[in-house]
Protein backbone atom coordinates (compact mmCIF):
# COMPACT_ATOMS: atom_id res chain seq x y z
CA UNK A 1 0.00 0.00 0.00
CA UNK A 2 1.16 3.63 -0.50
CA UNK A 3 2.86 5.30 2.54
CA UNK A 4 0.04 8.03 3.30
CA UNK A 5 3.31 10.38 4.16
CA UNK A 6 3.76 10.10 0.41
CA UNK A 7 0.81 12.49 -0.01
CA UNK A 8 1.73 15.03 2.57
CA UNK A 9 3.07 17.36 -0.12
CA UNK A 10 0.06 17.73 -1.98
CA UNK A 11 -2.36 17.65 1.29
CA UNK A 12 0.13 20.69 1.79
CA UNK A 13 -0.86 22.36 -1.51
CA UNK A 14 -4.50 21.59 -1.25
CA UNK A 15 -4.70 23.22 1.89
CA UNK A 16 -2.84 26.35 0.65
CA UNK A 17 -6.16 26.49 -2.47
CA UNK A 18 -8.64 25.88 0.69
CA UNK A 19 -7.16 28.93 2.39
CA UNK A 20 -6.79 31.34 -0.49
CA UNK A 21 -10.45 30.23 -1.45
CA UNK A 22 -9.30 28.75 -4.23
CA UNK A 23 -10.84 25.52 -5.88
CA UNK A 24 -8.83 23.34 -8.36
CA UNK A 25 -9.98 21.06 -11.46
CA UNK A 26 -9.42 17.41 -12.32
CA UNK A 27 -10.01 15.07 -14.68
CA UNK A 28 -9.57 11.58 -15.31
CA UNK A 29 -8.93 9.93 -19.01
CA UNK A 30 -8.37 6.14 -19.40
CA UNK A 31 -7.09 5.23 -22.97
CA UNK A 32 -7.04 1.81 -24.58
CA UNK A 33 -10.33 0.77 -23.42
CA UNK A 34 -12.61 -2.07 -25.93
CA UNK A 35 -14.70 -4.18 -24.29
CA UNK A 36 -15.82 -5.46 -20.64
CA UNK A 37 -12.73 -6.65 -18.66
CA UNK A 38 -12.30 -7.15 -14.53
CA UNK A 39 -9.85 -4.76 -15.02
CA UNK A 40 -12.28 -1.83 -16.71
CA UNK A 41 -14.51 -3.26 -13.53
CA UNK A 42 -12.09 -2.24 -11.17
CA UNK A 43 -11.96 1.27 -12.54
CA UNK A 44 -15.84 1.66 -12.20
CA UNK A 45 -15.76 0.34 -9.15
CA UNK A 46 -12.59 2.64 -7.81
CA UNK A 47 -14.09 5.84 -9.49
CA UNK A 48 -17.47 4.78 -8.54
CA UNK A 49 -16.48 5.01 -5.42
CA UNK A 50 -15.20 8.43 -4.75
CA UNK A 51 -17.78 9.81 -7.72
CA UNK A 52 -14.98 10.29 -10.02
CA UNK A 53 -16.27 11.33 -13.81
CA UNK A 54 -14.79 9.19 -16.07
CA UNK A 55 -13.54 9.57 -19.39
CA UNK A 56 -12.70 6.37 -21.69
CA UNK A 57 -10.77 6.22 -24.85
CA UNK A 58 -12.38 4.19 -26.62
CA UNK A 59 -10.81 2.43 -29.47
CA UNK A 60 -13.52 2.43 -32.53
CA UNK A 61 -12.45 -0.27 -34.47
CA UNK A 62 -11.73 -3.12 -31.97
CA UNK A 63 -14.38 -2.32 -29.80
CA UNK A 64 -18.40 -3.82 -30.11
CA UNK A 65 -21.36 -4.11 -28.76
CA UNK A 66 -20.59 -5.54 -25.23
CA UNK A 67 -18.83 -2.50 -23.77
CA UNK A 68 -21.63 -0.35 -24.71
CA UNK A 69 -24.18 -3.20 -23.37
CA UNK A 70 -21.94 -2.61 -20.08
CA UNK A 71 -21.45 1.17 -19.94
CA UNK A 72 -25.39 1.67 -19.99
CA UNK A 73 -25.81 2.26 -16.58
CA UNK A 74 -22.75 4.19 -15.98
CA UNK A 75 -23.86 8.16 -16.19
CA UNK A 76 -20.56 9.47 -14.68
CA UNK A 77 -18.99 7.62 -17.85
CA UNK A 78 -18.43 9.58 -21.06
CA UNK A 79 -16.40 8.26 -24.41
CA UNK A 80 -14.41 9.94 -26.73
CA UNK A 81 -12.75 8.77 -29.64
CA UNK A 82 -9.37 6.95 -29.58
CA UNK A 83 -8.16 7.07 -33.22
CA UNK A 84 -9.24 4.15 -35.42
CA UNK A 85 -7.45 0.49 -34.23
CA UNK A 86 -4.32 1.84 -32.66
CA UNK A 87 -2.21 0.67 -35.40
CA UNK A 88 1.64 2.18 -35.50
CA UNK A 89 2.24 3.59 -39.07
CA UNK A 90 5.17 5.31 -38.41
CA UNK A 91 8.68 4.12 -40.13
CA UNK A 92 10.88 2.50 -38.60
CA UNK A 93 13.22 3.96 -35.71
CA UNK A 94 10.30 6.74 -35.40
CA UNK A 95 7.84 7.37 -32.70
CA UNK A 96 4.92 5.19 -32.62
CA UNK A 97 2.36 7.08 -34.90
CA UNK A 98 -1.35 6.55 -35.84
CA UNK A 99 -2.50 9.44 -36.98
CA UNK A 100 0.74 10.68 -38.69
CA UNK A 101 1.73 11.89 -42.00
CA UNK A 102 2.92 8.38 -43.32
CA UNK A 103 -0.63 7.78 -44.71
CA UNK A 104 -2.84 9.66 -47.24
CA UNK A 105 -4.64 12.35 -45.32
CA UNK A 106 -8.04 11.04 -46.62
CA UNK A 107 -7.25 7.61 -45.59
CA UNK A 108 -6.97 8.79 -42.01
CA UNK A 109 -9.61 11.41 -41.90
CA UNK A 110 -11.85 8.60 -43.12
CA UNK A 111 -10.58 6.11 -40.83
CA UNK A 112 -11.50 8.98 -37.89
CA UNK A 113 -14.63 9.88 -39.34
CA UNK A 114 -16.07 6.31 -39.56
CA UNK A 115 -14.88 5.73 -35.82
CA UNK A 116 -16.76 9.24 -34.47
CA UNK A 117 -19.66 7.71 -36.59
CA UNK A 118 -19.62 3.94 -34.64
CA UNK A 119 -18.94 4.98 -31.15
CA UNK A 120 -21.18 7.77 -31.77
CA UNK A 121 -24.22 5.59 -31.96
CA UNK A 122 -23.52 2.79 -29.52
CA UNK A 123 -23.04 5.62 -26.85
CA UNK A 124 -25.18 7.60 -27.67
CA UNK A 125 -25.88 8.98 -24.07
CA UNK A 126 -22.45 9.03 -22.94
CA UNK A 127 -20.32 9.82 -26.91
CA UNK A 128 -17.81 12.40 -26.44
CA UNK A 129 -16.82 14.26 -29.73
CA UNK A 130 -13.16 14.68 -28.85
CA UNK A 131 -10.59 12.75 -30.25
CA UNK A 132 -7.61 11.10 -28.17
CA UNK A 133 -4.98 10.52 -30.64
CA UNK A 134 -2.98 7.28 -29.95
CA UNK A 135 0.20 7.53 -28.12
CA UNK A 136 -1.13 11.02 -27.88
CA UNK A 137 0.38 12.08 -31.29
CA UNK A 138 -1.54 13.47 -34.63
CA UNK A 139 0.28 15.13 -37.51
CA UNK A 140 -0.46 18.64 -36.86
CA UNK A 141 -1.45 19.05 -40.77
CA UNK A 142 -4.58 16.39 -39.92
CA UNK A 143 -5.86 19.04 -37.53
CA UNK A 144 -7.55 21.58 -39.36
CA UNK A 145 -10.07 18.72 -40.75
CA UNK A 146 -11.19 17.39 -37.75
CA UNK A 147 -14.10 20.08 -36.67
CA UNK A 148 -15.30 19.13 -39.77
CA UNK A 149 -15.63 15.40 -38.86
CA UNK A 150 -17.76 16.91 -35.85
CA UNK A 151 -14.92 16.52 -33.35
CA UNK A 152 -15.23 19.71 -30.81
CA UNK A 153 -11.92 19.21 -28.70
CA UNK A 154 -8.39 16.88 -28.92
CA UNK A 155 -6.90 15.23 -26.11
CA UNK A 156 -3.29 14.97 -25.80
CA UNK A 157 -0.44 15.08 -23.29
CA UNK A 158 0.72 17.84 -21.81
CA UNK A 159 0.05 21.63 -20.71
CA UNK A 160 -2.28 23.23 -23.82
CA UNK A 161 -0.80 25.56 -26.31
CA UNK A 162 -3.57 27.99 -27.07
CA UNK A 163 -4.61 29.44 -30.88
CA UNK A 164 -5.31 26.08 -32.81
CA UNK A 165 -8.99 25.27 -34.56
CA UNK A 166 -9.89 22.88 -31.54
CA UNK A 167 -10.76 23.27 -28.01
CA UNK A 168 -7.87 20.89 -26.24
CA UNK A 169 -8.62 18.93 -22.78
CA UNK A 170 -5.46 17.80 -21.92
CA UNK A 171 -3.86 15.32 -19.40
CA UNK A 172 -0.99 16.13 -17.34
CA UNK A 173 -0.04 13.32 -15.50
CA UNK A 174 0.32 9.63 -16.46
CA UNK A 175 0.64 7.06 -13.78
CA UNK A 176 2.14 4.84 -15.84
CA UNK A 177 5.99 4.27 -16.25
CA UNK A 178 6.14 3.56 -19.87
CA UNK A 179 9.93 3.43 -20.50
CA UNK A 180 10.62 1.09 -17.12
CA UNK A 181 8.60 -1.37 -15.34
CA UNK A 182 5.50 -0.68 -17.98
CA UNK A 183 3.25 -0.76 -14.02
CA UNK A 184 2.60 1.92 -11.77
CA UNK A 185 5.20 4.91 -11.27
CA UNK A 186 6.22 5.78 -7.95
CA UNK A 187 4.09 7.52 -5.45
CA UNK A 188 6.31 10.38 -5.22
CA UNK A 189 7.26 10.96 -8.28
CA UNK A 190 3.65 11.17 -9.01
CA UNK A 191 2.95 13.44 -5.91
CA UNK A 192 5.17 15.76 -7.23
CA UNK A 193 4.22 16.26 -10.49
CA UNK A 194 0.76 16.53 -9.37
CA UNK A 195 1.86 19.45 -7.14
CA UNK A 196 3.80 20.87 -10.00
CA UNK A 197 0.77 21.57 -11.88
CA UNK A 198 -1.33 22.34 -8.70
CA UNK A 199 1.33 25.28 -8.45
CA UNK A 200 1.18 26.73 -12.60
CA UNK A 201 -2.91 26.79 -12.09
CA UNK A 202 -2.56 28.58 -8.52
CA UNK A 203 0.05 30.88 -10.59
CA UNK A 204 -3.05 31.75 -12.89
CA UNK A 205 -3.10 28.89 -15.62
CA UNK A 206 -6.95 28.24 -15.85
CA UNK A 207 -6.82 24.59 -17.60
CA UNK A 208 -7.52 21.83 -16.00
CA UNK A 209 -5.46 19.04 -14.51
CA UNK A 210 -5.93 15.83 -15.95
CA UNK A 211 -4.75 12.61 -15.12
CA UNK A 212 -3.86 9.64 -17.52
CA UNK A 213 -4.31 6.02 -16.88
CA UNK A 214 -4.89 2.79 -18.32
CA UNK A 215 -6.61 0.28 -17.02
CA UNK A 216 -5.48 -2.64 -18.67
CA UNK A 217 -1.87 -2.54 -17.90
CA UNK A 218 -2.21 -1.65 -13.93
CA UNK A 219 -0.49 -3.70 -11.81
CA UNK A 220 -0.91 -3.17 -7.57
CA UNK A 221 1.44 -0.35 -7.58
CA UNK A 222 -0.98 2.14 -9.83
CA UNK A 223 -4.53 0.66 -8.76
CA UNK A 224 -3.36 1.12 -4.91
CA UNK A 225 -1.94 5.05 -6.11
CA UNK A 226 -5.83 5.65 -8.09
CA UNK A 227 -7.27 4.41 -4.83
CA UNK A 228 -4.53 6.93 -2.59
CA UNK A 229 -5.49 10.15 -5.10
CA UNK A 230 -8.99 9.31 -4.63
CA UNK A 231 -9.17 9.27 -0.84
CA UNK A 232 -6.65 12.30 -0.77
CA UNK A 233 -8.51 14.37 -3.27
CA UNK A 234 -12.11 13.54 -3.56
CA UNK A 235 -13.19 14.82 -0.32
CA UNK A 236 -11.17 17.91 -0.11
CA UNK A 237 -12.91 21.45 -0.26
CA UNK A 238 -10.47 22.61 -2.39
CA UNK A 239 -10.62 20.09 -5.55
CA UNK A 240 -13.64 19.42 -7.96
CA UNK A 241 -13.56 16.17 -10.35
CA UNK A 242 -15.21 17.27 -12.92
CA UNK A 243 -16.88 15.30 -15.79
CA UNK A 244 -15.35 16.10 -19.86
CA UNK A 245 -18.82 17.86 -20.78
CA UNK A 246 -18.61 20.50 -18.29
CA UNK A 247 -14.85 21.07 -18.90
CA UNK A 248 -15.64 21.32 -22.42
CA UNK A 249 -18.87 23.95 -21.75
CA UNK A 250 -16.52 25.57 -19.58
């Protein structure tokens, strides 16, 4: 289990917001998901219970019928659009690339536009139009296009760079340690960060913080730090978990 001293740093920040009357936003993005798993279970159930919005990535053209047959019930659940199938096009020794430049432009657009379409209307209470590119990487010249598929925002990794054609809801920090152990990063590691970007909103950034998991490749370390930010954050006066749509209207 996580040392609860690991969270001392942010219960530190937290209570700096609470007494400058100050009130910070999260949100929560899961990528990669496709169809009912215990895994996606144990996310409902962990954001279920601390009434955590969730947002999944949903992967249009690997997923079906059962997730959405699943998801039903689930109103704190919305989807948005993970690319197409998750497929690397990208050359070899380059960054692992979906949505990149290595394709005809048409090919992809239609590959996006189809996927808005399916998830679209098997979620139709819960669809998202905001696309999550895979590995969180599009070719910037794919951009442009995409408000005319119907997508209103993109979702990518790291702080937002304002003046493009789309809204962007971006996540921040990714408990995942991709380039090591491929499990759960260290608690704090994670604290920090978290703090970091605690500190550029109470400096005056106004976007929201949002946090990046993935369900199907958490091992004890990262479901027991979900369950830790939960109980640290959930309750406090000073944060609000806020669902996509509102971030979006926002």
């Amino acid at each position: 289990m996580i040392d609860g001293t690991s969270f001392e740093p942010l219960q530190r920040e937290l209570d700096r917001w609470q007494a400058a009357g100050r009130v910070a936003r999260f949100w929560l993005r899961d990528d990669d998901a496709i169809e009912p798993t215990p895994d996606l279970e144990r996310l409902l159930a962990v954001t279920g219970e601390s009434a955590v919005p969730l947002t999944l990535a949903v992967i249009p053209g690997l997923t079906g019928e059962a997730l959405a047959a699943r998801l039903t019930a689930e109103s704190a659940v919305n989807v948005a659009v993970h690319g197409w199938s998750h497929t690397n096009h990208a050359g070899p020794g380059r960054k692992k690339q979906e949505l990149g430049g290595d394709r005809p432009a048409e090919i992809v657009l239609g590959e996006l536009a189809e996927g808005f379409r399916l998830l679209e209307r098997r979620h139709p209470a819960r669809f998202l139009p905001v696309l999550v590119p895979p590995w969180n990487r599009i070719d910037s010249a794919l951009i442009p296009a995409l408000p005319g598929l119907g997508f209103a925002a993109l979702s990518v990794y790291g702080r937002a760079k304002p003046g493009g054609p789309l809204s962007l809801l971006n996540t921040h920090v990714d408990i995942i340690d991709w380039h090591g152990t491929r499990g759960g990063r260290g608690d704090d590691e994670l604290v920090a960060e978290l703090v970091a970007e605690l500190r550029d909103r109470f400096a005056g950034s106004d976007e929201p913080i949002g946090v990046l998991t993935h369900h199907l490749v958490h091992d004890a370390a990262a479901w027991n730090f979900l369950s830790a930010l939960f109980a640290a954050t959930s309750r406090h006066p000073s944060v609000r978990w806020l669902p996509a749509p509102a971030l979006l209207r926002a």
